[in-house]
C-alpha atoms as a PDB file:
ATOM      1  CA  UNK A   1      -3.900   4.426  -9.257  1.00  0.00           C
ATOM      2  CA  UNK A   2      -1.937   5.201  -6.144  1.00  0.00           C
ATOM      3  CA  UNK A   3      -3.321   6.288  -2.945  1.00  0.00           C
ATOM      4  CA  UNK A   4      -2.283   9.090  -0.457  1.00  0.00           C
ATOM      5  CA  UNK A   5      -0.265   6.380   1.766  1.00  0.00           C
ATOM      6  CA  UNK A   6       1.972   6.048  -1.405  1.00  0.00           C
ATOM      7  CA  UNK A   7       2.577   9.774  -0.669  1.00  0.00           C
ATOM      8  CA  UNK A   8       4.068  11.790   2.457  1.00  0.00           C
ATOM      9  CA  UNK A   9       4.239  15.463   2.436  1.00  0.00           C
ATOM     10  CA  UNK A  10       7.845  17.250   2.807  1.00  0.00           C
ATOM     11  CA  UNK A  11       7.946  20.347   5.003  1.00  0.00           C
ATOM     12  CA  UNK A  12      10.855  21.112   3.277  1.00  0.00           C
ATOM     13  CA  UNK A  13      10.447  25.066   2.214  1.00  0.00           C
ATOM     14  CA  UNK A  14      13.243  24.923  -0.864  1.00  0.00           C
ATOM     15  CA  UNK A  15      13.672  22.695  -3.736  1.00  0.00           C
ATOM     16  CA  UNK A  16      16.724  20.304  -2.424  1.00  0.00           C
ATOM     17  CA  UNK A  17      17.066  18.596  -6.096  1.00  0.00           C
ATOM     18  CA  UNK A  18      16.667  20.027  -9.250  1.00  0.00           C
ATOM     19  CA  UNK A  19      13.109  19.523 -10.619  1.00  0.00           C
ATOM     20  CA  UNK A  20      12.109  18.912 -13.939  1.00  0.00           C
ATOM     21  CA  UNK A  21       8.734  19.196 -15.624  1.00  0.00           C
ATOM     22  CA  UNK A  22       6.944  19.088 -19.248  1.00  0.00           C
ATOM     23  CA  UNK A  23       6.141  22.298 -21.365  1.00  0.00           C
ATOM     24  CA  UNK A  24       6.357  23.489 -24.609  1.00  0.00           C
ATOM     25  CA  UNK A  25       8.927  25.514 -26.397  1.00  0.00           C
ATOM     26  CA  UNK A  26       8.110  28.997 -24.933  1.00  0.00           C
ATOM     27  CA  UNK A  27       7.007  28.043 -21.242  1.00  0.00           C
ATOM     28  CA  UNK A  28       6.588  25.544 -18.391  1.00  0.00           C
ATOM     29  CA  UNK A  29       3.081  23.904 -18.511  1.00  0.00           C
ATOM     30  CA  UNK A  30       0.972  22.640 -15.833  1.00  0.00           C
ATOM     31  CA  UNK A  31      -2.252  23.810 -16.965  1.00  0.00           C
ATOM     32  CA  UNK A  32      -4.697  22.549 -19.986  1.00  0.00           C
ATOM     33  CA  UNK A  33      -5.292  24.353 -23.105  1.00  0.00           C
ATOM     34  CA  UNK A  34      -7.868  26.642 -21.447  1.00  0.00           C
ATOM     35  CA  UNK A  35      -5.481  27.268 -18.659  1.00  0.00           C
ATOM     36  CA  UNK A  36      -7.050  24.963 -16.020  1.00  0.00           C
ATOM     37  CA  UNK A  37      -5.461  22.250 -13.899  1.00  0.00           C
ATOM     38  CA  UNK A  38      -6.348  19.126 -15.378  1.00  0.00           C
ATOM     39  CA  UNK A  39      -8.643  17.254 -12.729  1.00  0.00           C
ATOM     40  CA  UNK A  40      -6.320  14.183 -12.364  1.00  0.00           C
ATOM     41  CA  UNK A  41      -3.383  16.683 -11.262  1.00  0.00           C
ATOM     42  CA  UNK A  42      -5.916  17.950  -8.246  1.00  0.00           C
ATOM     43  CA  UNK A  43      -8.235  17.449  -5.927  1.00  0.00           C
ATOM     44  CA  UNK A  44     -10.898  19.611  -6.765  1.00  0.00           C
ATOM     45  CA  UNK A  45     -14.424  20.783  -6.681  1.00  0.00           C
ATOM     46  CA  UNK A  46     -16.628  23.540  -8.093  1.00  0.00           C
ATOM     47  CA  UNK A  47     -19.103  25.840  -5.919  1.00  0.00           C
ATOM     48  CA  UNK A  48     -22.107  25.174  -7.774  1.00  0.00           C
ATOM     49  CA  UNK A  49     -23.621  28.194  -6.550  1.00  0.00           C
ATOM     50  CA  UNK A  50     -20.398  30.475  -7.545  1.00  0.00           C
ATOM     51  CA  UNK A  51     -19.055  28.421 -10.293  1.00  0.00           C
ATOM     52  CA  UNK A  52     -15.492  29.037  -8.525  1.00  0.00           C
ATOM     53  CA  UNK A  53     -13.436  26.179  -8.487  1.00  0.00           C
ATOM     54  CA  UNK A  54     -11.368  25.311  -5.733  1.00  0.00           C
ATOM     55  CA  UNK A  55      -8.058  22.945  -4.839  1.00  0.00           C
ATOM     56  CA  UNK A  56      -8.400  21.157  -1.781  1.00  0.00           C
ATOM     57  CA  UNK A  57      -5.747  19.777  -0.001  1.00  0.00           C
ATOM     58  CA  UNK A  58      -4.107  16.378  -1.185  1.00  0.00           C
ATOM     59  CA  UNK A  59      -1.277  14.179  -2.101  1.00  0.00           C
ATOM     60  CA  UNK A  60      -2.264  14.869  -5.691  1.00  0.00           C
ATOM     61  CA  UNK A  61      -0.812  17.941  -7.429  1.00  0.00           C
ATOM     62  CA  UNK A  62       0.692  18.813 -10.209  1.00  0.00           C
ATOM     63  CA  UNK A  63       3.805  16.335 -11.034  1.00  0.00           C
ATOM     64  CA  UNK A  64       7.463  16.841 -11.030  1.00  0.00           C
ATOM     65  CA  UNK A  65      10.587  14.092 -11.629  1.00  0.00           C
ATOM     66  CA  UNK A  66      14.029  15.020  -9.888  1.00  0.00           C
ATOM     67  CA  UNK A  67      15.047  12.700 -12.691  1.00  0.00           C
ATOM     68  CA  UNK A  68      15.851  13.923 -16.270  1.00  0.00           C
ATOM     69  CA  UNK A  69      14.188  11.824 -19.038  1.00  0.00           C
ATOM     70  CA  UNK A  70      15.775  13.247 -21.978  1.00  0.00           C
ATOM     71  CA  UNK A  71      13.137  14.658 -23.621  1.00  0.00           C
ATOM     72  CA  UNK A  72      12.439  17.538 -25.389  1.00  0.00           C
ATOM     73  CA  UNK A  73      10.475  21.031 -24.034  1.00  0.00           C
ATOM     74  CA  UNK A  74      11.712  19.987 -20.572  1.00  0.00           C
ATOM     75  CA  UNK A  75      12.055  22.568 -18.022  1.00  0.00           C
ATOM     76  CA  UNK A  76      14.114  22.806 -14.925  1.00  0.00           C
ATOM     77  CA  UNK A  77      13.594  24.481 -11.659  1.00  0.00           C
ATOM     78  CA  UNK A  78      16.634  24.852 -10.179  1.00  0.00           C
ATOM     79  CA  UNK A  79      17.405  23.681  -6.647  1.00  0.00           C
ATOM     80  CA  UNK A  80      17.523  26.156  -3.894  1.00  0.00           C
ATOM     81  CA  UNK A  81      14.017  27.722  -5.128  1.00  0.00           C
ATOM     82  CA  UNK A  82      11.662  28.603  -2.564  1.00  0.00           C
ATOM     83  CA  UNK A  83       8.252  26.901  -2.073  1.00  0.00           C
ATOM     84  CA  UNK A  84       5.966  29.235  -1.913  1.00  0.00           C
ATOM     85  CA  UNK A  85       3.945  29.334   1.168  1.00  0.00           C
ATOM     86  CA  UNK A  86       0.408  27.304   0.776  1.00  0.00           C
ATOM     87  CA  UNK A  87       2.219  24.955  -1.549  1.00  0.00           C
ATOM     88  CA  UNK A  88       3.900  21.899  -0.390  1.00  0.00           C
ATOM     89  CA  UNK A  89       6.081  18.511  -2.213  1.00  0.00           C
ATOM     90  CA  UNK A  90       4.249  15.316  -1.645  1.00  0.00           C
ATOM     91  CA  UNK A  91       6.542  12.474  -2.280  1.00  0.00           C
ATOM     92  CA  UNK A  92       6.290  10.020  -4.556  1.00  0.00           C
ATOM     93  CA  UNK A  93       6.816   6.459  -1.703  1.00  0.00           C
ATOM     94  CA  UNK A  94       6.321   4.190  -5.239  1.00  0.00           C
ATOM     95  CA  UNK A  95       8.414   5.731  -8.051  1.00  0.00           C
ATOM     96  CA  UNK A  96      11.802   7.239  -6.895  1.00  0.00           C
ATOM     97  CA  UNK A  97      12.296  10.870  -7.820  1.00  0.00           C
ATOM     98  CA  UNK A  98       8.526  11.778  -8.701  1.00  0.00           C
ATOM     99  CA  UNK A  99       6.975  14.175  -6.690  1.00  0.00           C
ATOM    100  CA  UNK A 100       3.448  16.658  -6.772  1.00  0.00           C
ATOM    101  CA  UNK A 101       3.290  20.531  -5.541  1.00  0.00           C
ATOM    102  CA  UNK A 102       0.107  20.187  -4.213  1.00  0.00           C
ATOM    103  CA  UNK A 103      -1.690  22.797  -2.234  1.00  0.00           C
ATOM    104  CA  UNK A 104      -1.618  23.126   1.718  1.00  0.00           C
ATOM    105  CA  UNK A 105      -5.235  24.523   2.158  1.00  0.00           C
ATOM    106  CA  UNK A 106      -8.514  25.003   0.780  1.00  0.00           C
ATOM    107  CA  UNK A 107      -7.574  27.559  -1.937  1.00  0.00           C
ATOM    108  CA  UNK A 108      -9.247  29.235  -5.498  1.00  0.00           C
ATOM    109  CA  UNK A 109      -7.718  27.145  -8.898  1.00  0.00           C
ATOM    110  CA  UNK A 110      -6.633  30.549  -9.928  1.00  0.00           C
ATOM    111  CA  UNK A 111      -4.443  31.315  -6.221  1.00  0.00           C
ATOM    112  CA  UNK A 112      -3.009  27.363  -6.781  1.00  0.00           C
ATOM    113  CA  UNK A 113      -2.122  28.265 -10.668  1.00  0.00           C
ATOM    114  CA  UNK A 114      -0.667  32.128  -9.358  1.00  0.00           C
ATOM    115  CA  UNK A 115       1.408  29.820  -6.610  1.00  0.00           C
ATOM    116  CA  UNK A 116       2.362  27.651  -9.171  1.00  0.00           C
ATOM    117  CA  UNK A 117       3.276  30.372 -11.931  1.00  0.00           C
ATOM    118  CA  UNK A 118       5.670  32.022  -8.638  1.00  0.00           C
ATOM    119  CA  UNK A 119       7.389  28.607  -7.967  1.00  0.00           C
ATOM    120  CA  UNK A 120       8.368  28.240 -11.928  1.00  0.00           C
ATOM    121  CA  UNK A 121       8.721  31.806 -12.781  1.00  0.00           C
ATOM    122  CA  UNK A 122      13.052  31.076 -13.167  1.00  0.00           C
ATOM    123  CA  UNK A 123      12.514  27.735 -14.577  1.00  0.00           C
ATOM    124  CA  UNK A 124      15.016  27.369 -17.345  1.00  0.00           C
ATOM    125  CA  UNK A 125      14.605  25.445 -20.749  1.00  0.00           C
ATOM    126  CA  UNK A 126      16.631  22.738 -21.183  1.00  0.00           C
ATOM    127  CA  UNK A 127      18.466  23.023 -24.381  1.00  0.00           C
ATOM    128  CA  UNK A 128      21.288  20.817 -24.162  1.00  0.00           C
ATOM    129  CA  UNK A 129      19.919  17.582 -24.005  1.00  0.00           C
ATOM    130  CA  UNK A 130      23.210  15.695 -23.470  1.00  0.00           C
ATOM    131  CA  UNK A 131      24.985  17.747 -20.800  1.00  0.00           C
ATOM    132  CA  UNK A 132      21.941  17.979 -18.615  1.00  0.00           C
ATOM    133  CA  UNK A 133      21.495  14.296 -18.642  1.00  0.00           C
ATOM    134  CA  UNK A 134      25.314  14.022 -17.489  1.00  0.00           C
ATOM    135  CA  UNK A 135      24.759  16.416 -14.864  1.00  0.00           C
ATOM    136  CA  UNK A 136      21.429  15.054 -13.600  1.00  0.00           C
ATOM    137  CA  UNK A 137      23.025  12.073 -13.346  1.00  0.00           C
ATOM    138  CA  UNK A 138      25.986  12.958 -11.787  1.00  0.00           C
ATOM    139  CA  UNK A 139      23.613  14.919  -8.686  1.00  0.00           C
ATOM    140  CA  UNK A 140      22.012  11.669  -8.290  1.00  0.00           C
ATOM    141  CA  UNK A 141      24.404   8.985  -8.164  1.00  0.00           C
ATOM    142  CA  UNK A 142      23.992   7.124  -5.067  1.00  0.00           C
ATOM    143  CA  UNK A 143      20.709   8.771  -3.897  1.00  0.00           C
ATOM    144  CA  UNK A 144      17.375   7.324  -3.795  1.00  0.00           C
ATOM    145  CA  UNK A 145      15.581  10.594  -5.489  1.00  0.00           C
END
């Protein structure tokens, strides 16, 4: 499992690179079936007095790959988005090209999953398999993502 020294956090405030991330046919995911961030993707912990769970800031955060795989119900967001404020990239120092938006501050799941939902609202569908995979790696030849 890595550790947050296999991690640094950009302070960059737009996507540089294209980003791509899993969904389903209709929609970028990044949330379970019962619309929660899955506790691997965050640091996290629930008042028990409120029952309000919170996202504390980390290295960990829901994942992204400035590299294409291929694969189908992929979605890109397109560089030159804005980061929202209160969200953040942490870099991937391991695995070139993997990064997590991870939050910035102490915040509720459901401000993290609103940020999120902001950051991805133009994500497009990929739906030419082929020609993004050209293109991706075209933008990336001779970078270290």
């Amino acid at each position: 499992m890595k550790a947050e020294k296999d991690f640094y956090i950009s302070d960059i405030r737009v996507i540089e690179q294209d980003l791509y991330r899993n969904g389903n046919s209709t929609i970028v995911r990044f949330t379970d079936k019962d619309n929660m961030i899955r506790p691997q993707d965050s640091r996290m912990h629930k008042d028990p007095r409120t029952g309000i769970v919170y996202v504390w800031p980390s290295h960990a955060g829901v994942s992204a790959s400035e590299i294409f795989d291929g694969g189908q119900n992929r979605w890109k967001i397109k560089k030159g988005t804005p980061i929202p404020f209160w969200l953040a990239l942490a870099v991937d120092k391991i695995t070139p090209g993997h990064v997590h938006i991870v939050a910035t501050k102490k915040m509720k799941m459901s401000e993290y999953i609103s940020l999120l939902e902001e950051m991805f609202e133009k994500a497009e569908k990929i739906t030419d398999i082929q020609a993004e995979l050209s293109l991706n790696r075209t933008n990336l030849t001779g970078k270290r993502a």
